[in-house]
Protein backbone atom coordinates (compact mmCIF):
# COMPACT_ATOMS: atom_id res chain seq x y z
CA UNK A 1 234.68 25.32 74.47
CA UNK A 2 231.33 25.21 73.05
CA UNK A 3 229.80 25.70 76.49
CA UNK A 4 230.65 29.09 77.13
CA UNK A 5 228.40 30.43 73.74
CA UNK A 6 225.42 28.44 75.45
CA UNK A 7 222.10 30.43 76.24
CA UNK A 8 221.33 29.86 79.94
CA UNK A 9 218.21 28.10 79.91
CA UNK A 10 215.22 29.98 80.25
CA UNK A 11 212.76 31.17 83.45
CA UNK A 12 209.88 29.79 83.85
CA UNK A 13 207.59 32.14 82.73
CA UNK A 14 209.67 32.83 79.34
CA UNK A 15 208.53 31.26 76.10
CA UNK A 16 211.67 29.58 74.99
CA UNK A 17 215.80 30.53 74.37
CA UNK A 18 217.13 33.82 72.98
CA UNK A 19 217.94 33.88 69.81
CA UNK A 20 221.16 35.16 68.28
CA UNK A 21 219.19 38.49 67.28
CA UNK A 22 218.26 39.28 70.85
CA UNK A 23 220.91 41.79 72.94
CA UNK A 24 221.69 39.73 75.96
CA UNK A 25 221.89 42.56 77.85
CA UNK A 26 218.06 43.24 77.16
CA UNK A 27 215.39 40.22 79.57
CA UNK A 28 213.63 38.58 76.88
CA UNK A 29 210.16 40.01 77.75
CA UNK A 30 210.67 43.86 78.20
CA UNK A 31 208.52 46.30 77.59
CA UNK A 32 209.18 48.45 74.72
CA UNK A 33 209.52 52.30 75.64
CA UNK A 34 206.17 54.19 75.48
CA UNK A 35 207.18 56.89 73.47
CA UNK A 36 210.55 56.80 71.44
CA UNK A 37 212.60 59.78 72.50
CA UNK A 38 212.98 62.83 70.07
CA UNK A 39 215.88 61.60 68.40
CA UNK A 40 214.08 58.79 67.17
CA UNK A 41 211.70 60.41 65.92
CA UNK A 42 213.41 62.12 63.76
CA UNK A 43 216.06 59.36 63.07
CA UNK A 44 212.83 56.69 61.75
CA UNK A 45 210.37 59.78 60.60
CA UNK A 46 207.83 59.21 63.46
CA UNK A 47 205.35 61.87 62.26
CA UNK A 48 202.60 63.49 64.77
CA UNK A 49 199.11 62.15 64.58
CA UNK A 50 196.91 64.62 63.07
CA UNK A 51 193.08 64.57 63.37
CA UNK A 52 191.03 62.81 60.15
CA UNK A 53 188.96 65.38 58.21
CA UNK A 54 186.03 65.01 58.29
CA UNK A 55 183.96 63.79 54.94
CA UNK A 56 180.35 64.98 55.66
CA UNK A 57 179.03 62.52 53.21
CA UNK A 58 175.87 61.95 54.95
CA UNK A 59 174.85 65.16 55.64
CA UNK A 60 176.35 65.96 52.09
CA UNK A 61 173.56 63.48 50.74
CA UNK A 62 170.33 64.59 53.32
CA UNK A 63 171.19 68.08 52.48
CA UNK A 64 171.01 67.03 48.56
CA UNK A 65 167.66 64.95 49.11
CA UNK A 66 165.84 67.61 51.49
CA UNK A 67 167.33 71.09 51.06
CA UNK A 68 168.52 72.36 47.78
CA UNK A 69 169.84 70.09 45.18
CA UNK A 70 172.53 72.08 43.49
CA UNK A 71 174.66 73.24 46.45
CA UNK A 72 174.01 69.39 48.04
CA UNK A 73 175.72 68.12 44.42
CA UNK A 74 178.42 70.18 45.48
CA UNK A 75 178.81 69.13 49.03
CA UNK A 76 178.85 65.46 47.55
CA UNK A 77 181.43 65.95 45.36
CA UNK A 78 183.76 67.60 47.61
CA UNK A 79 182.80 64.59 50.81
CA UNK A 80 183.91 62.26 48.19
CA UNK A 81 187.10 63.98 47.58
CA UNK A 82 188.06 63.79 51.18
CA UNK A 83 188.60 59.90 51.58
CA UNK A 84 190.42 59.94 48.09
CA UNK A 85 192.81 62.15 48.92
CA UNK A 86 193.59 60.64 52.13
CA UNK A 87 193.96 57.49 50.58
CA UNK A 88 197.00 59.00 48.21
CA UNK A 89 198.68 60.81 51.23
CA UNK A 90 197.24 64.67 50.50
CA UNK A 91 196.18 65.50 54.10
CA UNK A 92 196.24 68.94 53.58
CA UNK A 93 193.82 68.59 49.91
CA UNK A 94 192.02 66.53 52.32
CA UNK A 95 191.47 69.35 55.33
CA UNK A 96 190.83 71.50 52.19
CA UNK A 97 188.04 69.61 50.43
CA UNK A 98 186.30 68.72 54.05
CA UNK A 99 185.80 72.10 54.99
CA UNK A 100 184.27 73.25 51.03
CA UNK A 101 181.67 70.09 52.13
CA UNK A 102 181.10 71.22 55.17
CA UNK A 103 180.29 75.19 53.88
CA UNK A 104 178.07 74.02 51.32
CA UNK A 105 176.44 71.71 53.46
CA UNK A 106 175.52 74.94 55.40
CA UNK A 107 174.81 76.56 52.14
CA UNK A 108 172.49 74.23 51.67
CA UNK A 109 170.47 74.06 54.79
CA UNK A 110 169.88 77.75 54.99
CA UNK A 111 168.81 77.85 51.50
CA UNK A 112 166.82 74.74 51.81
CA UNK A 113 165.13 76.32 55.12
CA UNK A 114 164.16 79.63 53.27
CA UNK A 115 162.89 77.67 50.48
CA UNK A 116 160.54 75.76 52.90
CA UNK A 117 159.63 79.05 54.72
CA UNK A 118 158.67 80.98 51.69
CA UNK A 119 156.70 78.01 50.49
CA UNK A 120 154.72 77.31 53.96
CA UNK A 121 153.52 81.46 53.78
CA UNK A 122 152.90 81.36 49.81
CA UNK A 123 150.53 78.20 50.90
CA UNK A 124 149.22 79.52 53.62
CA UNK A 125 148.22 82.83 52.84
CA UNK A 126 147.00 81.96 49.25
CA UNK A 127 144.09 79.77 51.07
CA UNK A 128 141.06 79.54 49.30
CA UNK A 129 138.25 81.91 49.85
CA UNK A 130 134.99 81.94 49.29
CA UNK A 131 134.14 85.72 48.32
CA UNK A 132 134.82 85.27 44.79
CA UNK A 133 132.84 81.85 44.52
CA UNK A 134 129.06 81.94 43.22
CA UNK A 135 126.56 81.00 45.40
CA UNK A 136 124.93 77.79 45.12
């Protein structure tokens, strides 16, 4: 009587007896589906993969150090905002404070490039000359 609730003994390539949770209908080493059907999905909450924002924290910090430092603050603040809210589930906060970095980032560069540009013609076209200078 007890024989006929035995486990047949295993192949050889298997890596020991099924176990009582195991559907003996299923071998022991399937492969699991790919992709759970729709139902599934919805049945477990399988939710689509959506891309990571972005947190422009590097450029966030070069733009602070060589462009123009209050707009660079600014892009700092919001880069660090991104992982946070990631971290507490706000993906959308996320998205949101990636793309305020990522505009004053820009911000940033163009102002820090016209600063540059106005400075490089002040300096070069207030050169010293030698008209107004006494003569030895």
């Amino acid at each position: 009587m007890a024989d006929k609730h035995r486990v047949p003994p295993p192949d050889h390539d298997d890596w020991g007896e099924r176990t009582s949770w195991q559907d003996p209908s299923v071998p022991p080493h399937s492969e699991p589906p790919t992709q759970p059907p729709h139902s599934e999905q919805q049945q477990w909450g399988f939710a689509p993969q959506r891309p990571v924002p972005e947190s422009y924290m590097t450029p966030a910090i070069l733009v602070t150090l060589l462009c123009f430092l209050p707009t660079g603050i600014a892009a700092i603040v919001f880069a660090s905002q991104v992982s946070a809210k990631l971290t507490t589930g706000d993906y959308q906060g996320a998205a949101q404070a990636s793309r305020k970095a990522r505009i004053l980032i820009l911000v940033s560069v163009g102002l820090g490039v016209l600063f540059w540009l106005i400075f490089i013609i002040l300096i070069s076209t207030s050169g010293t000359s030698t008209e107004y200078m006494p003569a030895p």
